[in-house]
N, C-alpha and C. Protein backbone atom coordinates (compact mmCIF):
# COMPACT_ATOMS: atom_id res chain seq x y z
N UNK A 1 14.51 1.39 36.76
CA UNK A 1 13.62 1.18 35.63
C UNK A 1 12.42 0.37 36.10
N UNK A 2 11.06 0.32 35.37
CA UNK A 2 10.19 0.00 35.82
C UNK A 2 9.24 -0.35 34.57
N UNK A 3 9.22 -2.09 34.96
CA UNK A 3 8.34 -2.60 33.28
C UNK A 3 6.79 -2.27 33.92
N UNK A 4 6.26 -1.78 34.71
CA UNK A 4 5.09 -1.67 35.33
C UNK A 4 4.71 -0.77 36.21
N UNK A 5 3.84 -0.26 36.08
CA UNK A 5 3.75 1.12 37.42
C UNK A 5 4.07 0.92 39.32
N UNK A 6 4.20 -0.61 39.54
CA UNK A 6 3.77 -0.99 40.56
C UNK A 6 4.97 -1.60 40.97
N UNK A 7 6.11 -1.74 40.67
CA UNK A 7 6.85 -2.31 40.58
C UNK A 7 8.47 -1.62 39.83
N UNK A 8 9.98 -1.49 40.81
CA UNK A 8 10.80 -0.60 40.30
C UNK A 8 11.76 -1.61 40.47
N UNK A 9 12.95 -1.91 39.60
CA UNK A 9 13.78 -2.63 39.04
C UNK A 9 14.80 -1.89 39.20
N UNK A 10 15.80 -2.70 40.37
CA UNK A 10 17.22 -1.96 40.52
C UNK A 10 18.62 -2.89 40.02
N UNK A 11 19.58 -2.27 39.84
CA UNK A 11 20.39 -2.79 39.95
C UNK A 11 21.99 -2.66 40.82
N UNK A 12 22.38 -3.42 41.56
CA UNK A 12 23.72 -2.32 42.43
C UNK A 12 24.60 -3.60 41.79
N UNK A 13 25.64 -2.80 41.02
CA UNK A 13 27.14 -3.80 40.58
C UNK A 13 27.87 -3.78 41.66
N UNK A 14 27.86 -3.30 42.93
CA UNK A 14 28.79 -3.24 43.79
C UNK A 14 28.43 -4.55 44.72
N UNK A 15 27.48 -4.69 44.39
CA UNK A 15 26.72 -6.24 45.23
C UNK A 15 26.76 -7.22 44.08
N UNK A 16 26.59 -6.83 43.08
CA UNK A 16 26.11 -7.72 41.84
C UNK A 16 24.65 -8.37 42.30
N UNK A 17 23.37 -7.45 42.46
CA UNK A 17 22.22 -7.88 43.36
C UNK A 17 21.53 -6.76 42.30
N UNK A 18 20.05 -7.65 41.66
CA UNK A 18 19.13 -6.95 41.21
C UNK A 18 18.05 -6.99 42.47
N UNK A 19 17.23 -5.68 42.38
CA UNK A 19 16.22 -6.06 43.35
C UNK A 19 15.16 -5.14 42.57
N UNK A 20 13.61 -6.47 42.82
CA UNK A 20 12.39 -5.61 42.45
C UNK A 20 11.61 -5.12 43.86
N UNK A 21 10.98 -4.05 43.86
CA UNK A 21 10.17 -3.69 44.37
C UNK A 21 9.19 -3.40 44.22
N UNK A 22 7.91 -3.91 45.02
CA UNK A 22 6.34 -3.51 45.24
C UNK A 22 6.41 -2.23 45.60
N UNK A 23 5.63 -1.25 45.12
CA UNK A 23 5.48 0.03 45.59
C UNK A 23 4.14 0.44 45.95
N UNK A 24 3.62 -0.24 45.57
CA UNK A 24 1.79 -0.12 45.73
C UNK A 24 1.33 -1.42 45.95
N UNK A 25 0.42 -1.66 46.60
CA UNK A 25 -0.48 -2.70 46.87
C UNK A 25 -1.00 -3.09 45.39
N UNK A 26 -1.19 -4.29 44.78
CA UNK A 26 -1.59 -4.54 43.91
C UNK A 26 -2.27 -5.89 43.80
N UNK A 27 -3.24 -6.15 42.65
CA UNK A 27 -3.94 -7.26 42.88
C UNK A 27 -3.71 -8.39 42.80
N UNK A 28 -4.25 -9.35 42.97
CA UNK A 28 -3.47 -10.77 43.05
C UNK A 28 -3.51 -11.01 40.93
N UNK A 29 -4.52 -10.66 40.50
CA UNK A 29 -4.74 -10.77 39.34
C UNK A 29 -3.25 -10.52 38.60
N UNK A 30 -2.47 -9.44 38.89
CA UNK A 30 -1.50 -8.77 38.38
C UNK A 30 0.07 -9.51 38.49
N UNK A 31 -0.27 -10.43 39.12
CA UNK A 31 1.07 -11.53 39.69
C UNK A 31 1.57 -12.23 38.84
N UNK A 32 0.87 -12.57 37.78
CA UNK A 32 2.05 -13.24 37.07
C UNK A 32 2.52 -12.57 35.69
N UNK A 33 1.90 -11.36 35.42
CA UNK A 33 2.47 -10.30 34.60
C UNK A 33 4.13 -10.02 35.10
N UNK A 34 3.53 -9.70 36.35
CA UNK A 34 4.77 -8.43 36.92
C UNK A 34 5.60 -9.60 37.55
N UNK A 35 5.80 -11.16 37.49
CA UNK A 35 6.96 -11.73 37.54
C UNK A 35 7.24 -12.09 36.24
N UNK A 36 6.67 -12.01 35.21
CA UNK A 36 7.14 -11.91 33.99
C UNK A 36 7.81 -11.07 33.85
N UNK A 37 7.09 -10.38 34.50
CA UNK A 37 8.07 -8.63 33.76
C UNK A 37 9.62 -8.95 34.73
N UNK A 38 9.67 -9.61 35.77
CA UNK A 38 11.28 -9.69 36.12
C UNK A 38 11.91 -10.46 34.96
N UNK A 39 11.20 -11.19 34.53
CA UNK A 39 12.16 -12.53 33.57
C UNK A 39 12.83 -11.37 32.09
N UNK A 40 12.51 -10.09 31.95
CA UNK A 40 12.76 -9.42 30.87
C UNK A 40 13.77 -8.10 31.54
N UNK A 41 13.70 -8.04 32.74
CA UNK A 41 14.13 -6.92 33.36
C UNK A 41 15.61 -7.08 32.86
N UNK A 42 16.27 -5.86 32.22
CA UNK A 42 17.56 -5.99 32.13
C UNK A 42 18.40 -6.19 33.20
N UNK A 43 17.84 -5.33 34.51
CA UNK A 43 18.84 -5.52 35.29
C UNK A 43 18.90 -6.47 35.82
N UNK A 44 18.13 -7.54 35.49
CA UNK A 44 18.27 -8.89 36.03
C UNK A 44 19.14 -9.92 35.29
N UNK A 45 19.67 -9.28 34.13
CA UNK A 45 20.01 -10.42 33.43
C UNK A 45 21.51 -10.32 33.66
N UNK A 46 22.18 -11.42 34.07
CA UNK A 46 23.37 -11.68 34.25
C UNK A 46 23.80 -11.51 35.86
N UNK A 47 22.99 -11.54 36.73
CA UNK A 47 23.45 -11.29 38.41
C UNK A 47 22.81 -12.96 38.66
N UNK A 48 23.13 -13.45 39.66
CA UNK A 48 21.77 -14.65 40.25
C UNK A 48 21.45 -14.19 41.27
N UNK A 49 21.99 -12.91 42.08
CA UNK A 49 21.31 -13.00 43.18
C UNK A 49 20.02 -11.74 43.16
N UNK A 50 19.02 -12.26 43.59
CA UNK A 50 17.56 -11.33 43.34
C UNK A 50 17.35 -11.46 44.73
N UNK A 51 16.60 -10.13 45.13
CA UNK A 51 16.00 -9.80 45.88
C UNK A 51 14.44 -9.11 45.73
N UNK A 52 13.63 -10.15 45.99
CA UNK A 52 12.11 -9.28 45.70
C UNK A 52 11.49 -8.84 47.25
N UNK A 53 11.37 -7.95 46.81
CA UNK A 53 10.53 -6.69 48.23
C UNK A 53 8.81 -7.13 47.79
N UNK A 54 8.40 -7.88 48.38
CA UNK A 54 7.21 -7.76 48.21
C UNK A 54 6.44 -7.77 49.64
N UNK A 55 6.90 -6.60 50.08
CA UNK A 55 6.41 -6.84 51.65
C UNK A 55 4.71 -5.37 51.36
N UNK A 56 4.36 -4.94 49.96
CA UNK A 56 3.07 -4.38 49.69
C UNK A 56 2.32 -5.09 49.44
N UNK A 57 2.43 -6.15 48.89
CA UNK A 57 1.90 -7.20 48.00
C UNK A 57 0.55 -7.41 48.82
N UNK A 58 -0.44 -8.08 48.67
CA UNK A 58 -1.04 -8.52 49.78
C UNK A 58 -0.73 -10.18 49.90
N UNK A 59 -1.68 -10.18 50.92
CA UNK A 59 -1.41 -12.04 51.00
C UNK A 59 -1.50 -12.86 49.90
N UNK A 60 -0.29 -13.66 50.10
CA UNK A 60 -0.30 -14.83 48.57
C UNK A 60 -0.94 -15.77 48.46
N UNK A 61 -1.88 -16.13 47.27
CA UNK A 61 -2.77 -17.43 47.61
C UNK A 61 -2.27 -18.28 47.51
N UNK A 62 -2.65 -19.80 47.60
CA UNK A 62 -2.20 -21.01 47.24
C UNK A 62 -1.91 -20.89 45.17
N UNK A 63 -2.68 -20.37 44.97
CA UNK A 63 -2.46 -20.83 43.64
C UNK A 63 -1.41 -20.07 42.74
N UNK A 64 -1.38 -18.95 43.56
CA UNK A 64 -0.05 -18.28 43.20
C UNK A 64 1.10 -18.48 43.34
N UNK A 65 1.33 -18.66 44.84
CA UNK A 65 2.68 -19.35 45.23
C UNK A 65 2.90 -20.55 44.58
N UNK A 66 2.05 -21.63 44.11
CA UNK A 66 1.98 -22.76 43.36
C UNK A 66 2.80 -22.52 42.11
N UNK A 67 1.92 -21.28 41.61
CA UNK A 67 2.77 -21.11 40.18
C UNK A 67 3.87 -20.60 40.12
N UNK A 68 4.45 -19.21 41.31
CA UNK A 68 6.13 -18.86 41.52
C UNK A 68 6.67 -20.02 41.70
N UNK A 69 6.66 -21.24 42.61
CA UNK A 69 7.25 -22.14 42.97
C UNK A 69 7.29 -23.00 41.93
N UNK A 70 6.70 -23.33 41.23
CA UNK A 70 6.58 -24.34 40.21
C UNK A 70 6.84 -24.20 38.91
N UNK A 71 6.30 -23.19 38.49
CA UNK A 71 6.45 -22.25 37.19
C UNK A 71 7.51 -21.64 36.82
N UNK A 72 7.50 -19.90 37.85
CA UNK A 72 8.17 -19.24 37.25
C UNK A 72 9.45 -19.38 37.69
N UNK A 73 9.75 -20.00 38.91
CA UNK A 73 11.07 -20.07 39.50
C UNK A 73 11.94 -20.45 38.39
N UNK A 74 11.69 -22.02 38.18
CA UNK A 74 12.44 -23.05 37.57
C UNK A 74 12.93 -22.39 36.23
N UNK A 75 11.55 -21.55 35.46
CA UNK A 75 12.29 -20.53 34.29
C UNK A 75 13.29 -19.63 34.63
N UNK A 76 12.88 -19.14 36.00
CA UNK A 76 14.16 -17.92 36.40
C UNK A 76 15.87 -18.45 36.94
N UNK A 77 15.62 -19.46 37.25
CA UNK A 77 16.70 -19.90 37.53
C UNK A 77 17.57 -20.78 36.02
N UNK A 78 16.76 -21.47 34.84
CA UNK A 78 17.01 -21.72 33.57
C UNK A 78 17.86 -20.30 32.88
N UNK A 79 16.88 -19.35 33.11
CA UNK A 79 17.26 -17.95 32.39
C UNK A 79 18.84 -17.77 32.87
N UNK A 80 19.07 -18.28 33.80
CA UNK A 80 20.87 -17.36 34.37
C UNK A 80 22.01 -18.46 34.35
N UNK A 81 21.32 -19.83 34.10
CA UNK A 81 22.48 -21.05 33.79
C UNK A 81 23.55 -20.25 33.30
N UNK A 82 24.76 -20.64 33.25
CA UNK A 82 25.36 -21.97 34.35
C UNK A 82 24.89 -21.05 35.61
N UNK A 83 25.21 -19.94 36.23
CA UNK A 83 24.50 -19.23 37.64
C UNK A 83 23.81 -19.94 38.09
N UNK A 84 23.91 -19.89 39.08
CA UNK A 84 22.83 -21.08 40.40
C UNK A 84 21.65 -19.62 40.69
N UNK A 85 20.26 -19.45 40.70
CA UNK A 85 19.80 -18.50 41.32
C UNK A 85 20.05 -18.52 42.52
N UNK A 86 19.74 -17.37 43.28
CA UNK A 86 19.97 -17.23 44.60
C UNK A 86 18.81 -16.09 45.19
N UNK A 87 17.61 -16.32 45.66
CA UNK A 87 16.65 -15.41 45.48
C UNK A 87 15.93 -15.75 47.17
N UNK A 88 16.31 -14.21 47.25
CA UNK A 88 15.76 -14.00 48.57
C UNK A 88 13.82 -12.92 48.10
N UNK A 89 13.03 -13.29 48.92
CA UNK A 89 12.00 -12.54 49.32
C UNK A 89 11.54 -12.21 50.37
N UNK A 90 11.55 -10.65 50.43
CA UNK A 90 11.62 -9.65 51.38
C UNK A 90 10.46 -9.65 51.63
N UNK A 91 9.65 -10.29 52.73
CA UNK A 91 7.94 -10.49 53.11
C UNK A 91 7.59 -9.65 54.60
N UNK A 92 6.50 -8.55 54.23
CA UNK A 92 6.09 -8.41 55.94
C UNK A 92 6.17 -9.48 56.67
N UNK A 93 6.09 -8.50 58.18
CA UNK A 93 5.75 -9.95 59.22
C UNK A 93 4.23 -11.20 59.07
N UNK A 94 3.37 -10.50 58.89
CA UNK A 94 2.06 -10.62 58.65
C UNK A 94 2.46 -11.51 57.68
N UNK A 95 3.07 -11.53 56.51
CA UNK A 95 2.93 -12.88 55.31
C UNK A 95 4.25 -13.86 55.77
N UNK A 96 4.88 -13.19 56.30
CA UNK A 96 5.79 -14.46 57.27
C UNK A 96 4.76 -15.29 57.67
N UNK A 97 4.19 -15.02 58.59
CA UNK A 97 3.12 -15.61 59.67
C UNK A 97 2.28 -16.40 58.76
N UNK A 98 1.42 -15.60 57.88
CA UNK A 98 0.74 -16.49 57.08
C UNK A 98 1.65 -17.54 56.30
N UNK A 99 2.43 -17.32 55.94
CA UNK A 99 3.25 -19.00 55.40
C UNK A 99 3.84 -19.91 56.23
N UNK A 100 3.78 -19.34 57.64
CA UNK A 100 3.91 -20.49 58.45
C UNK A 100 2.45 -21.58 58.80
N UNK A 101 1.99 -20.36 58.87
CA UNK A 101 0.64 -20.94 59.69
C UNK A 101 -0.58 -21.60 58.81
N UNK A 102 -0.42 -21.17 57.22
CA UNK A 102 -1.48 -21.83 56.31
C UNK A 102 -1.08 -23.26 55.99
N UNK A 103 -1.91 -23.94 56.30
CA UNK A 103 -0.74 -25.41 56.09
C UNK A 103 -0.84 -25.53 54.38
N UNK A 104 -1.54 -25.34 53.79
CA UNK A 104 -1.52 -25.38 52.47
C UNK A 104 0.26 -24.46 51.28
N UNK A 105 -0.27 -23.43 52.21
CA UNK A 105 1.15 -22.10 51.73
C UNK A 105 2.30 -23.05 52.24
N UNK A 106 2.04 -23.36 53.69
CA UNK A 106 3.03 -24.08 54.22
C UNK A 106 3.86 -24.66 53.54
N UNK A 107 2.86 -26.50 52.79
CA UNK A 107 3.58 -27.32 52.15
C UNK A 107 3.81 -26.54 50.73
N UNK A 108 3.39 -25.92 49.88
CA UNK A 108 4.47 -25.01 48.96
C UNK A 108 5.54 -25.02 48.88
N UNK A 109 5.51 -23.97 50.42
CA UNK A 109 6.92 -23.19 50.56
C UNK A 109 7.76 -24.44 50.69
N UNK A 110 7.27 -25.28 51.71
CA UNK A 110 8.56 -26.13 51.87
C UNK A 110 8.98 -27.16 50.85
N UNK A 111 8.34 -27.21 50.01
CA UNK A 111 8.38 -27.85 48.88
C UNK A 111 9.49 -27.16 47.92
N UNK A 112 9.03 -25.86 48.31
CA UNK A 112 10.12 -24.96 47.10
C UNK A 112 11.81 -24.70 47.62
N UNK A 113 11.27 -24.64 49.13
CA UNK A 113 12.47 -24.66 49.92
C UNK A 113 13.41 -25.71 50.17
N UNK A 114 13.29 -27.00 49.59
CA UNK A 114 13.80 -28.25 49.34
C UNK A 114 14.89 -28.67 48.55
N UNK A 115 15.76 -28.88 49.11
CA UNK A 115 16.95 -29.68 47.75
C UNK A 115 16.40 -30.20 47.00
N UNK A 116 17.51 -29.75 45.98
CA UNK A 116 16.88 -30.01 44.74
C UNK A 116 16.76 -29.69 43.61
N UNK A 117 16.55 -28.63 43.99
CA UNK A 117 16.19 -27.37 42.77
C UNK A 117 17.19 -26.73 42.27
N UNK A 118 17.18 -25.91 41.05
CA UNK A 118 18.58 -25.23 40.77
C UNK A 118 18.26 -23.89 41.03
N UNK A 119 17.95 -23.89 41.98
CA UNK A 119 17.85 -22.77 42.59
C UNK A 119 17.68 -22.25 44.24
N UNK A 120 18.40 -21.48 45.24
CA UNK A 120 18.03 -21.45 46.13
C UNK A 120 16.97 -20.50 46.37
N UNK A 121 16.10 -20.52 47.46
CA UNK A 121 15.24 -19.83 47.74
C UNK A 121 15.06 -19.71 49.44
N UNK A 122 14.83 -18.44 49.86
CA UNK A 122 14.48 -17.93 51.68
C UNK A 122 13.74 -17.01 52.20
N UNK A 123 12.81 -16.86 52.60
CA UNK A 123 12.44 -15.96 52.63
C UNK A 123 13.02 -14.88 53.83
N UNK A 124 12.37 -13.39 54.34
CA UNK A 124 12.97 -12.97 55.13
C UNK A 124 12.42 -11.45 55.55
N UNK A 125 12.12 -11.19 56.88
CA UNK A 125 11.40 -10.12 56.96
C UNK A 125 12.25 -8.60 57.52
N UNK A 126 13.65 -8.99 57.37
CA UNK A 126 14.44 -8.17 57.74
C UNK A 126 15.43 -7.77 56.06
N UNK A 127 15.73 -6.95 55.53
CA UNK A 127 16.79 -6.61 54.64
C UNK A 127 18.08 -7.31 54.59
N UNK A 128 18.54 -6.66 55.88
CA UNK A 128 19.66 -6.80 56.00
C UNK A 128 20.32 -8.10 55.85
N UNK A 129 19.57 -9.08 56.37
CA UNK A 129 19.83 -10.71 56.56
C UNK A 129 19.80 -11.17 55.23
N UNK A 130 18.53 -9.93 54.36
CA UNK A 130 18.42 -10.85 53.27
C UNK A 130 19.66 -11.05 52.41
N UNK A 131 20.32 -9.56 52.26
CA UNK A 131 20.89 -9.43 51.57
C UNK A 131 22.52 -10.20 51.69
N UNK A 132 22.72 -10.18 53.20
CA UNK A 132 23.81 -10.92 53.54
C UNK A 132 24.19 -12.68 52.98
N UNK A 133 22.95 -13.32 53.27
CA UNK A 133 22.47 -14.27 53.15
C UNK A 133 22.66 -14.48 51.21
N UNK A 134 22.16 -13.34 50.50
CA UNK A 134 22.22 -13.55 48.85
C UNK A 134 23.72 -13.42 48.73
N UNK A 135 24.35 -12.36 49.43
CA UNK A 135 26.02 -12.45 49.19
C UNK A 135 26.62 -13.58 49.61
N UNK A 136 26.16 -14.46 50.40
CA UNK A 136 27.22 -15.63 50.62
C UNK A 136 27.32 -15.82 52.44
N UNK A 137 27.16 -14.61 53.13
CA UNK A 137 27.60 -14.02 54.32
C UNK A 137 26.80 -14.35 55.24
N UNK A 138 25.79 -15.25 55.12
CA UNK A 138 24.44 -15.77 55.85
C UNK A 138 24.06 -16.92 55.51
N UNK A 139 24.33 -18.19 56.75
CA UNK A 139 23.77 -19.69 55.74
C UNK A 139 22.25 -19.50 56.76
């Protein structure tokens, strides 16, 4: 299912794992619609572990990641109480790199990546790890 053209909403019960996907490059403008649109996604409701593919996306600004990290997380992880979230994002190499290397994205991420939160968060440019890692099977 798909609350947006740009963007497809799965669900596998055999994982108990929703995952969204970027399918098109889309604008930065469009970012906090289409993580809204996860907070309504049925198949999100009742799993904690998410997986977002946003390896179309283009590069994330500071002020965006500001607001996933700050904003919408803390609602997404509220939304699935008692559930702990558990949310992996599936990033090209290229936005790997850039969140290492922007010191601004940098302190964000590591900010978001911090005990603390009721929620975990990792990013990851391989699938497979990600998904291991959301099942339990990857510290």
């Amino acid at each position: 299912m798909s609350l947006t053209s740009s963007v497809q909403f799965a669900y596998r019960p055999d994982l108990d794992l929703f995952t969204a996907r970027w399918q098109s490059l889309t604008t930065g403008s469009t970012t906090q619609a289409e993580y809204e649109g996860l907070l309504q996604a049925p198949e999100a409701q009742g799993t904690p572990h998410w997986l977002l593919d946003v390896r179309r996306r283009p590069l994330i600004t500071v002020a965006s990641a500001r607001w996933v990290t700050t904003n919408w997380l803390p609602r997404a992880a509220a939304q699935l109480r008692p559930a702990r979230l558990r949310l992996a994002f599936l990033v090209a190499p290229v936005r790997a790199e850039n969140l290492r290397t922007d010191p601004e994205l940098r302190d964000v991420m590591e900010a978001a990546y911090a005990p603390g939160h009721p929620y975990d968060l990792r990013t990851f440019t391989d699938e497979g790890a990600a998904v291991a890692w959301l099942l339990g099977q990857l510290e």
